[in-house]
C-alpha atoms as a PDB file:
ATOM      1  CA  UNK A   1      25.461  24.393  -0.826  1.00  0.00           C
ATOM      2  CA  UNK A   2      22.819  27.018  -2.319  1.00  0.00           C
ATOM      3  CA  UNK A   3      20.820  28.867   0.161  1.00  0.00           C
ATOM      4  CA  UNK A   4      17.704  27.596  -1.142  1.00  0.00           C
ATOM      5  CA  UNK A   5      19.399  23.962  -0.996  1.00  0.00           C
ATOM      6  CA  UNK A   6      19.771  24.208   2.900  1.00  0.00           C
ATOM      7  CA  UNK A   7      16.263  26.270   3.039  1.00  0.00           C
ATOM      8  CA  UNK A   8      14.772  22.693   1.639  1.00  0.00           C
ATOM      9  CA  UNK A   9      16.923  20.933   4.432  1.00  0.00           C
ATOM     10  CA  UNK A  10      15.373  23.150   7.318  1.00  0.00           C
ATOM     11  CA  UNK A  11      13.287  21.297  10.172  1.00  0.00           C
ATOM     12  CA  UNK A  12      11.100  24.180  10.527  1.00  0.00           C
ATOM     13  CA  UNK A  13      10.187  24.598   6.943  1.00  0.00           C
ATOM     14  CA  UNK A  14       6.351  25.607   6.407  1.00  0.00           C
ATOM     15  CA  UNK A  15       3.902  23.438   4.565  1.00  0.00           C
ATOM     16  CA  UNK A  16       3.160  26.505   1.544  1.00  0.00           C
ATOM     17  CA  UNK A  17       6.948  26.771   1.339  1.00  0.00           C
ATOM     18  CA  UNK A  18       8.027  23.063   1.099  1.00  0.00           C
ATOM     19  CA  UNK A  19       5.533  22.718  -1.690  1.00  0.00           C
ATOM     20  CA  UNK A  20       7.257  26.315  -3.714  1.00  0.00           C
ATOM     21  CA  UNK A  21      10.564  24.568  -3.140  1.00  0.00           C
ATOM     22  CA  UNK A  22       9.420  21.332  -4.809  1.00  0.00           C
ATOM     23  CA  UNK A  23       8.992  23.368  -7.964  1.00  0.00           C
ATOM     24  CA  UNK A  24      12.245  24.830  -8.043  1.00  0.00           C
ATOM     25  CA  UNK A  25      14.580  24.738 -10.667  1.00  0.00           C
ATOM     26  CA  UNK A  26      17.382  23.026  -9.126  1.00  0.00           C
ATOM     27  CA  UNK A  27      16.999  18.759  -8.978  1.00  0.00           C
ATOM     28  CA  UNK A  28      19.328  18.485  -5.387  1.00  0.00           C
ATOM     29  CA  UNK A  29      16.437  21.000  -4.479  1.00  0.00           C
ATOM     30  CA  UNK A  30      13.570  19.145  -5.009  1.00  0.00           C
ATOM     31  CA  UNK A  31      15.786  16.159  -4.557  1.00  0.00           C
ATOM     32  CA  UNK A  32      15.588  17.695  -0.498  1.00  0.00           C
ATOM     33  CA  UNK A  33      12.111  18.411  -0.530  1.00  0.00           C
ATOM     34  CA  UNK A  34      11.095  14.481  -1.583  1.00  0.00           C
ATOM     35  CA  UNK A  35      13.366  13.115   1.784  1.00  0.00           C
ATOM     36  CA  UNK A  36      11.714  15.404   4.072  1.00  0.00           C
ATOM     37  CA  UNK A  37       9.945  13.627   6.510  1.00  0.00           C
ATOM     38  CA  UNK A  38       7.155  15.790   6.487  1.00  0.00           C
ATOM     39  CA  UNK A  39       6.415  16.008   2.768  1.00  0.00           C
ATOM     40  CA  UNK A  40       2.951  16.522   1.933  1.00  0.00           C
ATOM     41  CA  UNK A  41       1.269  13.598  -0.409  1.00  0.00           C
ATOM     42  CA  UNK A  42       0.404  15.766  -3.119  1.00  0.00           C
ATOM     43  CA  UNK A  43       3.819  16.782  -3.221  1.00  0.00           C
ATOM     44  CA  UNK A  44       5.535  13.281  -3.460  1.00  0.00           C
ATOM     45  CA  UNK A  45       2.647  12.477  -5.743  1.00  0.00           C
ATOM     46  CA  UNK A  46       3.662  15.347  -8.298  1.00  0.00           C
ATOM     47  CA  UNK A  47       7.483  14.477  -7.485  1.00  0.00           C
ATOM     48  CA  UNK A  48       6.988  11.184  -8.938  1.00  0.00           C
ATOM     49  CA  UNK A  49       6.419  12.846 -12.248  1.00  0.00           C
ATOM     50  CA  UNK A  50       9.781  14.701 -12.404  1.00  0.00           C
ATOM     51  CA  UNK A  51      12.359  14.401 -15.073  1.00  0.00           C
ATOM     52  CA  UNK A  52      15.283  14.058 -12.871  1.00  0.00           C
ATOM     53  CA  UNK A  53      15.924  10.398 -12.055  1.00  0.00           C
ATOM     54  CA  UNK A  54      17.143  11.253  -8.398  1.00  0.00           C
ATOM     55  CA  UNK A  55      14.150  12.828  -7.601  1.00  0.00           C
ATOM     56  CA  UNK A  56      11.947  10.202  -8.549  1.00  0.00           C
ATOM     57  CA  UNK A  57      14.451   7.597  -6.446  1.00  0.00           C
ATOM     58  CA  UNK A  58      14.086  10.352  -3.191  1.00  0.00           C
ATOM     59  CA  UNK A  59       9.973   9.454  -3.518  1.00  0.00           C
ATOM     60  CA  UNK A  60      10.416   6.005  -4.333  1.00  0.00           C
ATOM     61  CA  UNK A  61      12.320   5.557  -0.973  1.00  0.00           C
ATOM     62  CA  UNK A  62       9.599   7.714   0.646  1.00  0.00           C
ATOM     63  CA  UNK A  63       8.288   5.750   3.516  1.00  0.00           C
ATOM     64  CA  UNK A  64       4.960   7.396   3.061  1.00  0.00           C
ATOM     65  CA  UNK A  65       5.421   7.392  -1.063  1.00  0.00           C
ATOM     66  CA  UNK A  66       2.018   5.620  -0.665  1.00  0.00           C
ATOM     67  CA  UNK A  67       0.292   2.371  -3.015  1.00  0.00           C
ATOM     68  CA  UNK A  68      -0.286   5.097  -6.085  1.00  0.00           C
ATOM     69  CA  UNK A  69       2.789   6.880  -6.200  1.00  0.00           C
ATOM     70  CA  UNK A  70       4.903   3.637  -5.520  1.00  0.00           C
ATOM     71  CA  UNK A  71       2.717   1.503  -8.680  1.00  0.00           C
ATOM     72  CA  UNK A  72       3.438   4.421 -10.809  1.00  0.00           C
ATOM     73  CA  UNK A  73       7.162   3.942 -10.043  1.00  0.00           C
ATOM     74  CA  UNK A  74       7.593   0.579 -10.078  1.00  0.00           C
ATOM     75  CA  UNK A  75       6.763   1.042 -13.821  1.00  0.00           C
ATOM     76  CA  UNK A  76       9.419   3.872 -14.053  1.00  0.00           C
ATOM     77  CA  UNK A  77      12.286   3.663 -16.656  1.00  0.00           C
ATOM     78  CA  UNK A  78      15.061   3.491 -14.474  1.00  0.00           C
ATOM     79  CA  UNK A  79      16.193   0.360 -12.863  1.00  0.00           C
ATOM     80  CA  UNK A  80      17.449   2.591 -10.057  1.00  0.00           C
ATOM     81  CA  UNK A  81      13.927   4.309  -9.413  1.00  0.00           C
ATOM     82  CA  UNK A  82      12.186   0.652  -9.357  1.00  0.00           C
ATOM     83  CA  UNK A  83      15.027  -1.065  -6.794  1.00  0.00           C
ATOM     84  CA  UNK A  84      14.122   2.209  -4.738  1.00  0.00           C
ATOM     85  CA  UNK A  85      10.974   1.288  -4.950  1.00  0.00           C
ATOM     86  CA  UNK A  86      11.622  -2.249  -3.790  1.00  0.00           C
ATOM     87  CA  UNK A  87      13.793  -1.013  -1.054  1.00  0.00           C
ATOM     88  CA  UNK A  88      11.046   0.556   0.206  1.00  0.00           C
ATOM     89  CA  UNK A  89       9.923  -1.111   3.514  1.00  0.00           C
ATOM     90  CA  UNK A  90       6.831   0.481   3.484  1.00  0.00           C
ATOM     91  CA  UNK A  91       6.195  -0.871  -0.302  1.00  0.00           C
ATOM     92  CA  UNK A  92       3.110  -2.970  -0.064  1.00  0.00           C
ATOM     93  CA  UNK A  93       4.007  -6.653  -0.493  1.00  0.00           C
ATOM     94  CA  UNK A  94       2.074  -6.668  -4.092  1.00  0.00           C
ATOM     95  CA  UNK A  95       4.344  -4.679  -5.651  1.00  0.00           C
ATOM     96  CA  UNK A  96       7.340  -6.159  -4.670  1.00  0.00           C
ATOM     97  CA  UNK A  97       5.886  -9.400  -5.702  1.00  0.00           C
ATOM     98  CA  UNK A  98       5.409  -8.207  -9.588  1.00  0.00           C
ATOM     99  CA  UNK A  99       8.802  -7.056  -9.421  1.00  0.00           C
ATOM    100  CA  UNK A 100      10.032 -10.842  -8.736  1.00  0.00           C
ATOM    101  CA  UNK A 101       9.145 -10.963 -12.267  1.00  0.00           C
ATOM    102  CA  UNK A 102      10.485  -7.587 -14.243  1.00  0.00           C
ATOM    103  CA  UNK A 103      12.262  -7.974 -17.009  1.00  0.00           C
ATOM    104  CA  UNK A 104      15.533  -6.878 -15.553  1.00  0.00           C
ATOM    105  CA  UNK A 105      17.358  -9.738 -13.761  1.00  0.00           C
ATOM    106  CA  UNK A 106      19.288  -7.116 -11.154  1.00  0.00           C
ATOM    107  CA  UNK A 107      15.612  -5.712  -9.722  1.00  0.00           C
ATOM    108  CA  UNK A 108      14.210  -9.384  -9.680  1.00  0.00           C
ATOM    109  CA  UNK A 109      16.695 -10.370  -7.491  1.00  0.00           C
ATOM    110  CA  UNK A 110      16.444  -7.403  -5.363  1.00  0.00           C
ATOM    111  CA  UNK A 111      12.673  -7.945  -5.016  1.00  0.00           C
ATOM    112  CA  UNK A 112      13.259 -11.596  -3.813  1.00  0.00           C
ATOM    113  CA  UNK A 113      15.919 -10.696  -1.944  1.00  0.00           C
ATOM    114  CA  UNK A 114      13.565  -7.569  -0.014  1.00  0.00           C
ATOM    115  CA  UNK A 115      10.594 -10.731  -0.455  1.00  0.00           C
ATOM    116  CA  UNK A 116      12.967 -13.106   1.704  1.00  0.00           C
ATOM    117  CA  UNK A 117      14.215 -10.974   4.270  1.00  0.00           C
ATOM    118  CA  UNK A 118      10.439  -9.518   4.451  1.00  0.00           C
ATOM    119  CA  UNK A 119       9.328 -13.072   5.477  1.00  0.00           C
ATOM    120  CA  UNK A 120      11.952 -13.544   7.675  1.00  0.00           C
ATOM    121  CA  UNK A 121      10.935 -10.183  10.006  1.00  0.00           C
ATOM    122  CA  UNK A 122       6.855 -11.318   9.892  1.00  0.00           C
ATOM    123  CA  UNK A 123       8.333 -14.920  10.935  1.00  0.00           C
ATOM    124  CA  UNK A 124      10.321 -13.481  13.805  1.00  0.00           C
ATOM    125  CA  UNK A 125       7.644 -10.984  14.836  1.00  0.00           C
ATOM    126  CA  UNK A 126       5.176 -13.690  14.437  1.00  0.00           C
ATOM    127  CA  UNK A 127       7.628 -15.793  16.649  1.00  0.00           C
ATOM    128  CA  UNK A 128       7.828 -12.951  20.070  1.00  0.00           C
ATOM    129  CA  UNK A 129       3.915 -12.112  18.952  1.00  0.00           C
ATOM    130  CA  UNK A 130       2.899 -15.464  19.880  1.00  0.00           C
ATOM    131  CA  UNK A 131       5.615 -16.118  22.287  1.00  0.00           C
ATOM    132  CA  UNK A 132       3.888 -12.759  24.228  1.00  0.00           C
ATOM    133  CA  UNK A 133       0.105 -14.669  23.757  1.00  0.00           C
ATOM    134  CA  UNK A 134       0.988 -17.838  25.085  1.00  0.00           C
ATOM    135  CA  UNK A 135       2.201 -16.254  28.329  1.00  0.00           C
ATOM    136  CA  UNK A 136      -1.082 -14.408  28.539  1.00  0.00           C
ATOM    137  CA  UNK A 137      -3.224 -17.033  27.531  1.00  0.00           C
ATOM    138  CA  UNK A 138      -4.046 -16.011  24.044  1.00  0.00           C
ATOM    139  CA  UNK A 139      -4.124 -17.720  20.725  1.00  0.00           C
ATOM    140  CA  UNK A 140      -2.126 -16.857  17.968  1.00  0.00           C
ATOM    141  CA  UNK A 141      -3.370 -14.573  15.200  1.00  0.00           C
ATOM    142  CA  UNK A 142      -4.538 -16.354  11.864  1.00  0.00           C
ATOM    143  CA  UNK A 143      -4.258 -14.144   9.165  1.00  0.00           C
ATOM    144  CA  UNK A 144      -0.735 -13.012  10.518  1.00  0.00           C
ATOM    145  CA  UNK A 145       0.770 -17.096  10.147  1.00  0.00           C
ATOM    146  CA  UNK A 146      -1.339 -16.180   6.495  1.00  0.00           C
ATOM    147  CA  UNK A 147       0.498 -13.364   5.841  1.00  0.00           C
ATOM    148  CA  UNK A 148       3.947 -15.308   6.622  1.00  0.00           C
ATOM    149  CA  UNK A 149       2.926 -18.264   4.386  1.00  0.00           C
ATOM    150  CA  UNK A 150       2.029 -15.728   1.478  1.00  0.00           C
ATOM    151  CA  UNK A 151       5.415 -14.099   1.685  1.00  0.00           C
ATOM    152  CA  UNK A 152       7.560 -17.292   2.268  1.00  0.00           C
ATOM    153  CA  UNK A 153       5.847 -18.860  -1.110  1.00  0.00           C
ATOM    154  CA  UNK A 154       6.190 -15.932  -3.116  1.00  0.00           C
ATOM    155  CA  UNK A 155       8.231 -16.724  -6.161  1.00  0.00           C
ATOM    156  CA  UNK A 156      11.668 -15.633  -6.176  1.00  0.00           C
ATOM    157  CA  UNK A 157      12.551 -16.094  -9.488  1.00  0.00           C
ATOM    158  CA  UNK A 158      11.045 -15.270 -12.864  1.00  0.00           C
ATOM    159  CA  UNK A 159       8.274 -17.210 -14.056  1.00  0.00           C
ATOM    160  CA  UNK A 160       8.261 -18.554 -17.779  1.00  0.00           C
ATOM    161  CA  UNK A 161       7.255 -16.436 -20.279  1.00  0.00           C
ATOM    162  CA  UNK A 162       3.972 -16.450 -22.097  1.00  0.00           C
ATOM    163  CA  UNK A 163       4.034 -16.754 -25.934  1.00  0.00           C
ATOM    164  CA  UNK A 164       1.878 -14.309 -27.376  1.00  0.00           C
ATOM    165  CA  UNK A 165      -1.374 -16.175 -29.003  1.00  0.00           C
ATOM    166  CA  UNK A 166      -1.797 -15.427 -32.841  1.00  0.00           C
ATOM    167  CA  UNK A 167      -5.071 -15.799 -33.862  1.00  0.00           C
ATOM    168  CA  UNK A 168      -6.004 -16.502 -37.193  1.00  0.00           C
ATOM    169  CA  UNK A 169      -7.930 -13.581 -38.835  1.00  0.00           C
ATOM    170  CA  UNK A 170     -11.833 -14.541 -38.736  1.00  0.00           C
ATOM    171  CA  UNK A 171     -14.126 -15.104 -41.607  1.00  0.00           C
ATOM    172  CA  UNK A 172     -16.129 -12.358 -42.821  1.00  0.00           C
ATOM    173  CA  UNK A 173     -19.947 -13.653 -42.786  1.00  0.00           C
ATOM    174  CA  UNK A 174     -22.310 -12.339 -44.977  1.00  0.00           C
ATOM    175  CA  UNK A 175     -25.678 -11.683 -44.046  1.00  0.00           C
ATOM    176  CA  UNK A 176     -27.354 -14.525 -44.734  1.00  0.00           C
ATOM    177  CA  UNK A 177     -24.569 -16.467 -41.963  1.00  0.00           C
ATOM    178  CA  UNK A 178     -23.026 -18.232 -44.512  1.00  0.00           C
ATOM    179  CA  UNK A 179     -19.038 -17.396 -45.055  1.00  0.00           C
ATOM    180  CA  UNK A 180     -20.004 -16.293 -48.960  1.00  0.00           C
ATOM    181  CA  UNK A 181     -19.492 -12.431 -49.614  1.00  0.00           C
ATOM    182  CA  UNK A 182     -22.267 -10.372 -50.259  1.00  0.00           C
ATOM    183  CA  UNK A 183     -23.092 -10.546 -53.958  1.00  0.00           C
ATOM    184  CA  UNK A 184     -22.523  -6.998 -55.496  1.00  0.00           C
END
C-alpha cells in the first residue's frame, strides 16, 4: 500500500487535505477518499464525475452521496455504479423507483428487490412505532402507513414500453390560411 494510499485511510485526515487527495492521480486513492466517512459534499459531488468506475461506485454507496449526486449516477454507464446506487440505503425512494424500470433487467431486479425489503423495514418500524403509541395513548402516524403503502405498491417489474408517436409532417399554410403555396 502507497503512503499516500494509507494517508487517504487516516482518521485524522484534515478537511484541505482530504480534498488534495481526491485529486490525486492514483484511482484506489481517490477510491479512499469517496468511503471516508467524513467526506466533504463538494468532494463526493466532483467524485461523481471521475473516470474510474470504482470511484464513482465508492460515492454511489456514499450514505451522504446526497439526491444530486445519487440522480446523476443513477444515469451513469455502468450497471455496477447504478446497483451502487440502489444499494444505497440512504437513496431516496424516487430513485430507486425509476430504476424498477431501467433498461437493464439485473438493476431492475435489484431496485425491486432494495424496493421490497425497503417496505418491509417501514412496515416493521411502523409495526414497534405504533406498538410504542398505543401503550402511551397515542395515535398512529398517517403519512408514515402512506409512506408504507407507496413503497409496498411500487412496481417491481418493468412497465410496457411506449411506442414512439410519428407524426405526420404538417402542411405548410400560406398566408392567406389556405394549404396553397405562395404564388411566386
Amino acid at each position: 500500500m502507497s503512503a499516500d494510499l494509507s494517508l487517504a485511510s487516516a482518521a485524522d485526515l484534515p478537511r484541505q487535505r482530504i480534498s488534495g487527495l481526491a485529486q490525486h492521480k492514483d484511482p484506489a486513492v481517490r477510491e479512499a477518499i469517496a468511503r471516508r466517512e467524513d467526506c466533504p459534499f463538494g468532494v463526493l459531488a466532483a467524485l461523481a464525475h471521475d473516470s474510474r468506475a470504482q470511484v464513482r461506485i465508492a460515492v454511489a454507496a456514499h450514505p451522504r452521496a446526497g439526491r444530486t449526486v445519487l440522480t446523476h449516477l443513477a444515469a451513469d454507464r455502468d450497471p455496477h455504479v447504478v446497483k451502487a446506487v440502489t444499494r444505497n440505503i440512504e437513496a431516496p425512494l424516487d430513485i430507486v423507483e425509476k430504476l424498477a424500470h431501467h433498461r437493464r433487467e439485473e438493476v431492475r431486479h435489484l431496485a425491486g428487490r432494495m424496493l421490497e425489503e425497503r417496505a418491509a423495514m417501514i412496515t416493521a418500524g411502523t409495526q414497534e412505532d405504533e406498538a410504542l403509541l398505543f401503550a402511551r395513548g397515542g395515535r398512529p402516524s398517517l403519512s408514515l402507513h402512506g409512506a408504507v403503502e407507496q413503497v409496498a405498491q411500487a412496481p417491481t417489474h418493468p412497465s410496457r414500453k411506449v411506442q414512439p408517436q410519428t407524426l405526420a409532417p404538417r402542411p405548410r399554410v400560406g398566408r392567406d390560411g389556405t394549404g396553397m403555396p405562395r404564388p411566386a
